[in-house]
Each structure stands twice: as C-alpha cells, then as structure tokens.
N, C-alpha and C. Protein backbone atom coordinates (compact mmCIF):
# COMPACT_ATOMS: atom_id res chain seq x y z
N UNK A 1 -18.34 51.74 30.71
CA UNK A 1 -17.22 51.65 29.78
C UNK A 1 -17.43 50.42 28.90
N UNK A 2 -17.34 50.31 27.55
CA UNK A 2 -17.66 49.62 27.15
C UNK A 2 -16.26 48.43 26.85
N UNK A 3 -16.88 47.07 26.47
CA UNK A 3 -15.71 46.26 26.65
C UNK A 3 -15.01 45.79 25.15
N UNK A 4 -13.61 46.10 25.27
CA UNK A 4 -12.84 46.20 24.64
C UNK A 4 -12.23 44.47 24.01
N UNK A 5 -12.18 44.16 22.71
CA UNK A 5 -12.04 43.32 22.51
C UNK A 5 -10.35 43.19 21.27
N UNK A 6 -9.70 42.35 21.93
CA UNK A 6 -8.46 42.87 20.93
C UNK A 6 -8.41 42.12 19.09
N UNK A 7 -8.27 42.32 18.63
CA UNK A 7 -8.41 41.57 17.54
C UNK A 7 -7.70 40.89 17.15
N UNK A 8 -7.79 39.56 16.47
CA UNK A 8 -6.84 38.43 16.21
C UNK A 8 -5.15 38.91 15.49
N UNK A 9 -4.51 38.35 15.93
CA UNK A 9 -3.07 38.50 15.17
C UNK A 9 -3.10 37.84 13.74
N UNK A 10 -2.74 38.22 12.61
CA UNK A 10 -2.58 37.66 11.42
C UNK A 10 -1.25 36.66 11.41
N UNK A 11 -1.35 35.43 11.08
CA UNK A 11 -0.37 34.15 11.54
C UNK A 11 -0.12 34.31 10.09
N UNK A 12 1.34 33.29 9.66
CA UNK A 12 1.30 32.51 8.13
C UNK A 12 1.97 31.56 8.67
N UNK A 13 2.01 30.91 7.55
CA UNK A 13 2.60 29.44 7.72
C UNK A 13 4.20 29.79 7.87
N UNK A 14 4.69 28.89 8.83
CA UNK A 14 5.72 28.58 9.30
C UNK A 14 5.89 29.79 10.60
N UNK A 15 4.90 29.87 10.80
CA UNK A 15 5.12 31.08 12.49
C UNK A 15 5.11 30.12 13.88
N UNK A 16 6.02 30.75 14.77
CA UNK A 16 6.22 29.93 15.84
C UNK A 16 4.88 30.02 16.80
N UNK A 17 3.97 29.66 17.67
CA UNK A 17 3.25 30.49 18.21
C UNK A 17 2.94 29.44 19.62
N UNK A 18 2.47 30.06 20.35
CA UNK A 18 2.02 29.32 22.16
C UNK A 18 0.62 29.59 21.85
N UNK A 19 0.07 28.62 23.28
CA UNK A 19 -1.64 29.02 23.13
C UNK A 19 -1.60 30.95 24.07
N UNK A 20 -2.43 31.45 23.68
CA UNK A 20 -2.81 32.78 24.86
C UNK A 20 -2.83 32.37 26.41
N UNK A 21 -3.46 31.41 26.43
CA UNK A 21 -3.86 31.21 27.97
C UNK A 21 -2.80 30.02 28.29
N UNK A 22 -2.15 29.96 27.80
CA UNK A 22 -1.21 28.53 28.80
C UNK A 22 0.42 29.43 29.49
N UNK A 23 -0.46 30.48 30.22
CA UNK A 23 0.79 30.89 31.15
C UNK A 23 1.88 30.17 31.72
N UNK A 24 2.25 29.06 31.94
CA UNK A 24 3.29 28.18 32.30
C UNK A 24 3.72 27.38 30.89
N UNK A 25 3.40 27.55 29.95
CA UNK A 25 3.86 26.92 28.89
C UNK A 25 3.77 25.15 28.52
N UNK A 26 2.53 24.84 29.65
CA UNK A 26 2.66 22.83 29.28
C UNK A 26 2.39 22.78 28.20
N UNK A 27 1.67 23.03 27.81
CA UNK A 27 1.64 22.46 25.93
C UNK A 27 2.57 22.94 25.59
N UNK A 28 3.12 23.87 25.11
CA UNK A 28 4.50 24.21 24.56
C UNK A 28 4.42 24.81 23.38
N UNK A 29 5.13 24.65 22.59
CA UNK A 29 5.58 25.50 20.75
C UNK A 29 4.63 24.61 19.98
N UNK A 30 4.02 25.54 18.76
CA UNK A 30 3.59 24.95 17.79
C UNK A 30 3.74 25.81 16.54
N UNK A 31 3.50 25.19 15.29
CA UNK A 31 4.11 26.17 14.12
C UNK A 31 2.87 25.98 13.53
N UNK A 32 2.72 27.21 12.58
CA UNK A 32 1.38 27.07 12.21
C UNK A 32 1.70 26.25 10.59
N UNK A 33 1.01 25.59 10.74
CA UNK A 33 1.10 24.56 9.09
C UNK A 33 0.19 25.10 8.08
N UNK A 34 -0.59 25.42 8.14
CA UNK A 34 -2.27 26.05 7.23
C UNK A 34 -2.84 27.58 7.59
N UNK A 35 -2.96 28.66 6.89
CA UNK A 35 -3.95 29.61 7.56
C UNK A 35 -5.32 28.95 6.69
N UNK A 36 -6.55 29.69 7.38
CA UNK A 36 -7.42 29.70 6.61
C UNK A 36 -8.19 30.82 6.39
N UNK A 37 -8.96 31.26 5.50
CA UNK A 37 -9.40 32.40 5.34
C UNK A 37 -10.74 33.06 6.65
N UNK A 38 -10.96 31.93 7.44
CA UNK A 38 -12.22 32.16 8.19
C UNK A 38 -11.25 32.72 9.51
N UNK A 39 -9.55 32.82 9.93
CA UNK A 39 -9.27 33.27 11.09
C UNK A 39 -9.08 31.75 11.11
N UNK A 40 -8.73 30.84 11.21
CA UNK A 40 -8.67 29.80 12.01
C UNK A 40 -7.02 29.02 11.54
N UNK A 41 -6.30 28.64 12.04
CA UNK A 41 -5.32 27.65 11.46
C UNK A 41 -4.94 26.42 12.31
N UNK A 42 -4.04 25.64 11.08
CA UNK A 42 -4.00 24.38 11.54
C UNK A 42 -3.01 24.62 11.78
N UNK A 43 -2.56 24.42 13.27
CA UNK A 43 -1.39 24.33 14.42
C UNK A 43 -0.58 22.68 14.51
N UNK A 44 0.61 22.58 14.55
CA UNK A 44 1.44 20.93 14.63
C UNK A 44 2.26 22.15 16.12
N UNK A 45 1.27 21.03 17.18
CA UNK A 45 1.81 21.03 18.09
C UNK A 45 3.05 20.44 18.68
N UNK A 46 4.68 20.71 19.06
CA UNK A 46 5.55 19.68 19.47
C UNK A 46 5.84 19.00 20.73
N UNK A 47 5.13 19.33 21.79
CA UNK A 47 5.06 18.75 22.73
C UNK A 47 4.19 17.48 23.15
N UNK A 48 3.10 17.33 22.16
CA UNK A 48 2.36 15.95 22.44
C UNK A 48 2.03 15.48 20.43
N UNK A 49 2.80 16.27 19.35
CA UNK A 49 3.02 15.63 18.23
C UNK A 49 1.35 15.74 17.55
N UNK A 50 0.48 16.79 17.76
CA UNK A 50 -0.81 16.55 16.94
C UNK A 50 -0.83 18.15 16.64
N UNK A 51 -2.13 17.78 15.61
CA UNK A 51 -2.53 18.63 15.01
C UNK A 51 -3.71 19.40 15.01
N UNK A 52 -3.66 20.31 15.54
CA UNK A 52 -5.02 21.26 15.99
C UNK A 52 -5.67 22.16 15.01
N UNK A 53 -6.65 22.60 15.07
CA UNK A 53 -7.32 23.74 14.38
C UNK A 53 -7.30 24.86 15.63
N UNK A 54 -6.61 25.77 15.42
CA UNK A 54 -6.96 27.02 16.81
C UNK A 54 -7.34 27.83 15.76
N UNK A 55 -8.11 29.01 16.60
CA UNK A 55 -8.33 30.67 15.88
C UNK A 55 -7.45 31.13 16.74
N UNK A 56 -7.67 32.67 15.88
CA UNK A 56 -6.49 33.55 15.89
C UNK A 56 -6.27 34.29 17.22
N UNK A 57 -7.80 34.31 18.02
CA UNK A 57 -7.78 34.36 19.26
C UNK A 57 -6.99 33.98 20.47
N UNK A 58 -6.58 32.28 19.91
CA UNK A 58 -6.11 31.55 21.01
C UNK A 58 -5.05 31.06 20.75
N UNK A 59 -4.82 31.79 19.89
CA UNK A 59 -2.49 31.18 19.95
C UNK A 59 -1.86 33.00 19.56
N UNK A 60 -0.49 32.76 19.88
CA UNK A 60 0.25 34.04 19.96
C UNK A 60 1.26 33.87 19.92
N UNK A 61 2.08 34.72 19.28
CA UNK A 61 3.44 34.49 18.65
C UNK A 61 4.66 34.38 19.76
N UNK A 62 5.29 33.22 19.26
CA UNK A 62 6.41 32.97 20.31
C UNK A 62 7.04 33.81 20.29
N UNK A 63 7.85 34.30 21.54
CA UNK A 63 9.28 35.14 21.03
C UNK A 63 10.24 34.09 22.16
N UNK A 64 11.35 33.80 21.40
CA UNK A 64 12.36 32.85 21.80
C UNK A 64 14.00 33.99 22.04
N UNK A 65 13.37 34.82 21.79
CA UNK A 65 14.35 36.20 22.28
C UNK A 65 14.79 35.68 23.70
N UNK A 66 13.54 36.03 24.69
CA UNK A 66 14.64 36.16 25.63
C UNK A 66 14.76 34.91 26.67
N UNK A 67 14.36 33.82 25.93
CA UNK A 67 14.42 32.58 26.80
C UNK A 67 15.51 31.95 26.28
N UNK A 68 16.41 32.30 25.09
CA UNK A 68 17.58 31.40 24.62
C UNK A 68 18.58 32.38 24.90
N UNK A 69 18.67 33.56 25.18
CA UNK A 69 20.49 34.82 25.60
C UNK A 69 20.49 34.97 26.71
C-alpha cells in the first residue's frame, strides 16, 4: 500500500494555528503574521513571545470552539 501523504493547509495572515505534533498544547497559540509563497510562514508565537518560520506541514488551525462553551 502505498504511503499516503496529506497536503499542507493553506494559512493567511491573521489565522489562529497550534503546532501538529504538540498534543498537550505547551507551546500554545500562534497567529500567522507572513505567508510565503514557498509553503512556509512566519508564526508570533504567545506563549514564549517569538517568532518562528514553520511550514505548512507543522502548524494547524486552532479551533477555540470547543475549549471556550
């Protein structure tokens, strides 16, 4: 079976988003500040106040649905 790869989510600026892999949430919320055309954006992380470059791979859209009702 061959292996299946999902393809990046399209972000814009001002999207809420988590990393993919931080199942317990320590890093926390970040908004995306920059896309860039290569898949990659510049993330302002709020839990430690910096600024990352992630791809589209490795962040994913918050939903604050059902952690605030």
């Amino acid at each position: 079976m061959p292996i299946a790869f999902r393809s990046p989510t399209k972000f814009k600026v001002g999207d809420l988003v988590l990393l993919a892999y931080d199942e317990f949430r320590m890093y926390g919320y970040g908004i995306v500040l920059e896309a860039h055309k290569n898949g990659e954006y510049k993330v302002y992380w709020f839990g430690d106040s910096r600024v990352d470059l992630e791809t589209g791979f490795d962040i994913v859209p918050a939903d604050l649905t059902n952690e605030w009702t």
